[in-house]
C-alpha atoms as a PDB file:
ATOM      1  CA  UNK A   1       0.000   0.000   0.000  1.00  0.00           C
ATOM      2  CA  UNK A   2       1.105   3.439  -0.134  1.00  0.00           C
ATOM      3  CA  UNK A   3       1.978   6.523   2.455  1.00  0.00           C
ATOM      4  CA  UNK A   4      -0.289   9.146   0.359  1.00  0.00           C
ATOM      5  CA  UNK A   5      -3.352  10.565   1.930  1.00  0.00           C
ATOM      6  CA  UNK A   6      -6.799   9.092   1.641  1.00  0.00           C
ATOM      7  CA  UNK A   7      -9.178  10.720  -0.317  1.00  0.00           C
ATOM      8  CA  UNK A   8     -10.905  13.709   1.779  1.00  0.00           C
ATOM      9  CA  UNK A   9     -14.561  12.956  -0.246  1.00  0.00           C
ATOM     10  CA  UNK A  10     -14.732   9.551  -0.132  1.00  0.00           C
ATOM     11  CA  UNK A  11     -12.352   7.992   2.268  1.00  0.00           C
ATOM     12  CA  UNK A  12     -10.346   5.853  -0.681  1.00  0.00           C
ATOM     13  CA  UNK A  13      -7.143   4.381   0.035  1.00  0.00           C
ATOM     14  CA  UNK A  14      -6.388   4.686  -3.478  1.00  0.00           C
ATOM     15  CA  UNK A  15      -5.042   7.602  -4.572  1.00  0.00           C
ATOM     16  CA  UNK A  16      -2.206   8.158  -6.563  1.00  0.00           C
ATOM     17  CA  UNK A  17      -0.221  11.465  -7.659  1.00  0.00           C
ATOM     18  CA  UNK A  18      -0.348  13.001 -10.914  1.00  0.00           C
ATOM     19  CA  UNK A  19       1.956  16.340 -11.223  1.00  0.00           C
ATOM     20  CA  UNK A  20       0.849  18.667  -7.850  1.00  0.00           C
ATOM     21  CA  UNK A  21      -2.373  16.884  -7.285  1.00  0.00           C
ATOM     22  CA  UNK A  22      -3.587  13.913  -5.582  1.00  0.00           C
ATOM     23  CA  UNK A  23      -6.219  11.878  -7.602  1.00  0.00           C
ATOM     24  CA  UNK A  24      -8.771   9.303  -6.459  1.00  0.00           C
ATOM     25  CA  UNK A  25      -9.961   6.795  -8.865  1.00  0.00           C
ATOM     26  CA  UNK A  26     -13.027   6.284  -7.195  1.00  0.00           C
ATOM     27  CA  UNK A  27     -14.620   9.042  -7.039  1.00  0.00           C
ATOM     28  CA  UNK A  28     -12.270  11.472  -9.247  1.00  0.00           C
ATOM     29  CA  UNK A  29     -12.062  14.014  -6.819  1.00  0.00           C
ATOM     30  CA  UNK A  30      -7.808  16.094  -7.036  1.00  0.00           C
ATOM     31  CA  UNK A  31      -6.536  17.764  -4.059  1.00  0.00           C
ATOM     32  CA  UNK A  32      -2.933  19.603  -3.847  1.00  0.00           C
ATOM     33  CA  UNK A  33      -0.186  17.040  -2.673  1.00  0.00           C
ATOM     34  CA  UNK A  34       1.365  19.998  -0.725  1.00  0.00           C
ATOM     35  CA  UNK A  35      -2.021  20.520   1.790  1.00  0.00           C
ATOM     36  CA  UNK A  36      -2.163  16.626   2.440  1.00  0.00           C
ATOM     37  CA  UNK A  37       1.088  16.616   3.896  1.00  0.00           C
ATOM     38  CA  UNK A  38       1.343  19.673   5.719  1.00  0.00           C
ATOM     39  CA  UNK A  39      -2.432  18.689   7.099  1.00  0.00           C
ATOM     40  CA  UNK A  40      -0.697  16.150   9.250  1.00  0.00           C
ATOM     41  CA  UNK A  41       1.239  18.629  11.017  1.00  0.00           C
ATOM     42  CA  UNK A  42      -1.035  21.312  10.775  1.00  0.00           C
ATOM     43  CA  UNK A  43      -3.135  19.113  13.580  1.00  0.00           C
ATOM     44  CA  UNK A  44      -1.070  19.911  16.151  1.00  0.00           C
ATOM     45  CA  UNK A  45      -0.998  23.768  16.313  1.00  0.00           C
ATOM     46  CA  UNK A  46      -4.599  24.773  15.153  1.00  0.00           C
ATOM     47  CA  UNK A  47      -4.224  28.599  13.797  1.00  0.00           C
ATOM     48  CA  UNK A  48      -7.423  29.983  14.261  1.00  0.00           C
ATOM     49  CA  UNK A  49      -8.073  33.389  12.479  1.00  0.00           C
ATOM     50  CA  UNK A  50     -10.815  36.346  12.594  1.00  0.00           C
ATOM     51  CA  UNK A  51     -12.569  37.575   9.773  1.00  0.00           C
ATOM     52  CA  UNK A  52     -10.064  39.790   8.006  1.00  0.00           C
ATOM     53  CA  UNK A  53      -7.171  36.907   8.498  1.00  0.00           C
ATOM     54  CA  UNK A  54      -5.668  37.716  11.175  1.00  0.00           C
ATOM     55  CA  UNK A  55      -3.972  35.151  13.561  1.00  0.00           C
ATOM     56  CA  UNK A  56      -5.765  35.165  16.824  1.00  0.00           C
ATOM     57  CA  UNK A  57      -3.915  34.394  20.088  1.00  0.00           C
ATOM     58  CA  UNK A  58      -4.707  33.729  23.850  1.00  0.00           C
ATOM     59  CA  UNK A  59      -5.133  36.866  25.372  1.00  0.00           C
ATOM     60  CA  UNK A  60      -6.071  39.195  22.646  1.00  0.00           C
ATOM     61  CA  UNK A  61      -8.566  41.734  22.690  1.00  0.00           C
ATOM     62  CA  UNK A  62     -11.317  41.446  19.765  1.00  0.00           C
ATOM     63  CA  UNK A  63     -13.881  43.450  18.409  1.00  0.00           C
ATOM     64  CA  UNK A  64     -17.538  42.064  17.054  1.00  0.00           C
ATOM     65  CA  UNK A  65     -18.292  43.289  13.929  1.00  0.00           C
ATOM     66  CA  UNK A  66     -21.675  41.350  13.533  1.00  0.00           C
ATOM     67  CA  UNK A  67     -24.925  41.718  15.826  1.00  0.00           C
ATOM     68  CA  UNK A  68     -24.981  38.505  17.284  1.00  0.00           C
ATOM     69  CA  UNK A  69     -28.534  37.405  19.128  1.00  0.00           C
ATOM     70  CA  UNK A  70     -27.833  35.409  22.192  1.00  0.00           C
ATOM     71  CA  UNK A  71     -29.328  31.840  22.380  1.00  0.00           C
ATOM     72  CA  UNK A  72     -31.899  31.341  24.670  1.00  0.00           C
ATOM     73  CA  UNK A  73     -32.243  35.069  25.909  1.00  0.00           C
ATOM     74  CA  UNK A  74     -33.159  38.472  24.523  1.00  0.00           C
ATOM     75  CA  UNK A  75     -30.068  39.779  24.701  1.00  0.00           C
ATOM     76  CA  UNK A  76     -28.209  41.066  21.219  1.00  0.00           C
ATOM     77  CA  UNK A  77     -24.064  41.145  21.540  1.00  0.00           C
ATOM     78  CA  UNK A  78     -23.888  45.063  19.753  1.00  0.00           C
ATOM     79  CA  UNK A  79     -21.450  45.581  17.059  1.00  0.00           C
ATOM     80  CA  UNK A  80     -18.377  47.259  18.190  1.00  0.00           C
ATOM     81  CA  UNK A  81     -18.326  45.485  21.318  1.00  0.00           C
ATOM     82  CA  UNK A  82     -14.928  45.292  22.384  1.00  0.00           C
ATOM     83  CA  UNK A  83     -13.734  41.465  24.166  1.00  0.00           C
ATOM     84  CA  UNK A  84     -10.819  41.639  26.153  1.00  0.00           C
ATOM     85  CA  UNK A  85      -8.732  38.051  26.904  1.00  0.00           C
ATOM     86  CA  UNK A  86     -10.088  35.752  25.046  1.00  0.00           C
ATOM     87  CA  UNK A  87      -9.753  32.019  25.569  1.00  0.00           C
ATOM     88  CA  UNK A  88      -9.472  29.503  22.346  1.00  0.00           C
ATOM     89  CA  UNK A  89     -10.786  26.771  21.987  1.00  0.00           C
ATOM     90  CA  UNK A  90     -10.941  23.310  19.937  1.00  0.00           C
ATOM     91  CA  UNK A  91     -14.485  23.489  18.469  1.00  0.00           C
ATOM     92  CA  UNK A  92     -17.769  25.089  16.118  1.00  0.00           C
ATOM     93  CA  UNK A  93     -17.097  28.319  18.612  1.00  0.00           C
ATOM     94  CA  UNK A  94     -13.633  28.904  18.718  1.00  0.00           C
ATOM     95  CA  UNK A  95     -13.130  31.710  20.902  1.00  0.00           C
ATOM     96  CA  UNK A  96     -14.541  31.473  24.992  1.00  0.00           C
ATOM     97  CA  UNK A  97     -14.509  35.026  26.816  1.00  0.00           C
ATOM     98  CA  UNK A  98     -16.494  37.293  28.921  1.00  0.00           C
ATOM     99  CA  UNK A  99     -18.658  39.796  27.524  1.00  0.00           C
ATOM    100  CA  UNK A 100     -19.800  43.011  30.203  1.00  0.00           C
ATOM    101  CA  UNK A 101     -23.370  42.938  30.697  1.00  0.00           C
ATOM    102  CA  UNK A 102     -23.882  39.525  29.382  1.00  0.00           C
ATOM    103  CA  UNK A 103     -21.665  37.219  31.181  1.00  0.00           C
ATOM    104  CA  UNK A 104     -19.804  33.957  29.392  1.00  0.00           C
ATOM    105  CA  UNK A 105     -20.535  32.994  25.842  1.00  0.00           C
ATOM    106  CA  UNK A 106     -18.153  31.344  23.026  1.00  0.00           C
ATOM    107  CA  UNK A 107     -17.812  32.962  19.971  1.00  0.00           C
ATOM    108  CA  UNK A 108     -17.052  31.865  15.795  1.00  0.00           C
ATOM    109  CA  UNK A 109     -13.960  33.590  14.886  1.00  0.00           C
ATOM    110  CA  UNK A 110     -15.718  34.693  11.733  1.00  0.00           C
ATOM    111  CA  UNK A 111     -18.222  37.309  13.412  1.00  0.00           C
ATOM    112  CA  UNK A 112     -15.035  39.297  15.110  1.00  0.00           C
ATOM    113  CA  UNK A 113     -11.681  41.391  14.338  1.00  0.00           C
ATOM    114  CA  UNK A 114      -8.638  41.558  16.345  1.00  0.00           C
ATOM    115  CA  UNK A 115      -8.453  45.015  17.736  1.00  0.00           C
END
């Protein structure tokens, strides 16, 4: 058998290279050779970024740049409301803080921007 990546679509252990790209026969689907090999150690160190691409870190202060409604309350996170020390997390909601006036809540990095 052979040490190339299994297909990310259908879970085929036969893929096979063909120039830059991984191919599987099964299902046809080509992925870059370069991603399935840096995935592996890309699992270690998860970068987690906000919505403009920025790397976000423990400890940073973000800003929400979204109206976010609050799940099971009547309470509406405002845009512009600034989060100081965030936590992050493995996870749908990435990011685990404290907002004023609301209390704990976890966040998706895509609804805020590193300040």
């Amino acid at each position: 058998m052979s040490n190339l990546a299994p297909c990310p679509q259908c879970n085929s252990e036969y893929s096979y290279e063909d120039g830059l790209n991984l191919v599987c026969p099964e299902c046809g689907h080509e992925w870059p050779a370069v991603a399935a090999a840096a995935e592996g150690a890309a699992d270690d160190s998860r970068v987690i970024k906000d919505s403009v691409g920025n790397v976000l870190n423990e400890g940073d202060t973000i800003t929400v740049i979204k109206d976010l409604k609050v799940k099971g309350s009547s309470l509406v996170v405002k845009v512009g409301t600034k989060v100081k020390n965030i936590r992050l997390i493995d996870g749908d909601h990435d990011i685990d803080c404290k907002i004023d006036g609301i209390g704990a809540m976890k966040l998706k990095s895509e609804f805020v921007r590193k300040a």
